[in-house]
Protein backbone atom coordinates (compact mmCIF):
# COMPACT_ATOMS: atom_id res chain seq x y z
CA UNK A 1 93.62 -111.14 71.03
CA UNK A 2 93.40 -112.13 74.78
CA UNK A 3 95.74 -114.94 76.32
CA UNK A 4 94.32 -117.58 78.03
CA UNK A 5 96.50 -119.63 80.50
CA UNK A 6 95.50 -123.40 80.31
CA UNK A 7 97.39 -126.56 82.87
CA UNK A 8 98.32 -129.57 80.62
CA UNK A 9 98.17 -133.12 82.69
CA UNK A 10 102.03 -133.87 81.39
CA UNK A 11 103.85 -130.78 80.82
CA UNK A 12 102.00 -128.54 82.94
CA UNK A 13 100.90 -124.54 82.65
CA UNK A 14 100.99 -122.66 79.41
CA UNK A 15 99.76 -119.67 78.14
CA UNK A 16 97.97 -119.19 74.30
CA UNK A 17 96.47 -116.59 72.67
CA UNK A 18 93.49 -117.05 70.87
CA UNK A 19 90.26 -115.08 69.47
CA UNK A 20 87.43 -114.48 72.05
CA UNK A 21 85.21 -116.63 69.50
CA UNK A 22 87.62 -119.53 69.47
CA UNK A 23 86.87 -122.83 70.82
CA UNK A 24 89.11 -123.43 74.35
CA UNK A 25 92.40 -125.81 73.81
CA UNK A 26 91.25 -129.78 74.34
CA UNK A 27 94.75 -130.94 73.75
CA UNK A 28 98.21 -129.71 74.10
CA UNK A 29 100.04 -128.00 71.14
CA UNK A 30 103.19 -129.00 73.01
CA UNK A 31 102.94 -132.51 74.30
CA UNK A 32 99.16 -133.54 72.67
CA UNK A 33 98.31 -134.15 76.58
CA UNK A 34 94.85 -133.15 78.38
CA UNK A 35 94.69 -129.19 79.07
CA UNK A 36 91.95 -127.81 81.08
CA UNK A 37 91.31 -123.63 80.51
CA UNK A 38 92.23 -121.85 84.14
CA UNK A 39 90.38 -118.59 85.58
CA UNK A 40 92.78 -116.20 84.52
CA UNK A 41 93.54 -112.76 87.68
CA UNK A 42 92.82 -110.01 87.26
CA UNK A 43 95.62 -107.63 85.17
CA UNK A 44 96.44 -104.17 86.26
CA UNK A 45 96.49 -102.03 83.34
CA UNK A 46 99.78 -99.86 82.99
CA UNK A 47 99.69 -96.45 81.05
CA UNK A 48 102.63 -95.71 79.38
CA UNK A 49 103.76 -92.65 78.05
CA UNK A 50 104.03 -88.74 78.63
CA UNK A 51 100.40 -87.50 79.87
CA UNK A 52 97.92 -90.21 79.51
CA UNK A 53 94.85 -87.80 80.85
CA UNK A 54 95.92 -84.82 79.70
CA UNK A 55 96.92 -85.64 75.95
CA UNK A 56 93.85 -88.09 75.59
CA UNK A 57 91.02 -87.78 78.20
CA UNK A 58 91.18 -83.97 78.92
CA UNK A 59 89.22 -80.98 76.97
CA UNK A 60 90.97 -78.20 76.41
CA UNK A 61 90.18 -75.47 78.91
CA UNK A 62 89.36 -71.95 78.89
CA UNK A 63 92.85 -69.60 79.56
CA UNK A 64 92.26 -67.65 83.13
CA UNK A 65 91.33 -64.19 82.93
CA UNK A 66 94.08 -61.88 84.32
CA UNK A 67 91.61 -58.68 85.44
CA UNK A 68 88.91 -60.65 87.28
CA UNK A 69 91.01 -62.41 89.88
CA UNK A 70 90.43 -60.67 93.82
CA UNK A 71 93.77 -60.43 95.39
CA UNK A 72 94.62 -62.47 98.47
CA UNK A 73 97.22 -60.86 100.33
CA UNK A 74 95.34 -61.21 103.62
CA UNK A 75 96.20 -57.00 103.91
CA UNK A 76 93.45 -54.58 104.79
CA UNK A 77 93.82 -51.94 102.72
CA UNK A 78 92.72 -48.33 104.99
C-alpha cells in the first residue's frame, strides 16, 4: 500500500498509508483537525541486494567458444 503525506490545519504534516481505492483523509486521526492530501516527490527507487540485473533481469548466455577466437597480439607473423 502507498503512503500518502497529508498537512493537518493544527498539528501539521503526517504521513498514512492507505489502499489506492481508499477515500483521501478529511479529518485528522491525530488531532480530528482539517487535513488536505499533498502532491507527494518523486521517490528514487533503491535496489538492494547482490546482483539485481544479473540474478533477475539477465538470460543466461551462451559460454564463449575457445577455438574460434582470432588472436590479437598486434604481431605479424612471416
Amino acid at each position: 500500500m502507498p503512503t500518502y503525506d497529508y498537512e493537518c490545519s493544527q498539528c501539521g504534516h503526517f504521513e498514512w498509508v492507505q489502499k489506492i481505492t481508499a477515500e483521501p483523509l478529511a479529518v485528522c486521526p491525530h488531532c480530528g483537525g482539517e487535513v488536505h492530501r499533498q502532491i507527494s516527490h518523486n521517490v528514487g527507487i533503491i535496489f538492494k541486494g547482490d546482483g539485481f540485473y544479473v540474478t533477475d533481469n539477465r538470460k543466461a548466455g551462451k559460454p564463449a567458444e575457445s577455438g574460434n577466437i582470432p588472436s590479437t597480439s598486434g604481431q605479424k607473423v612471416s
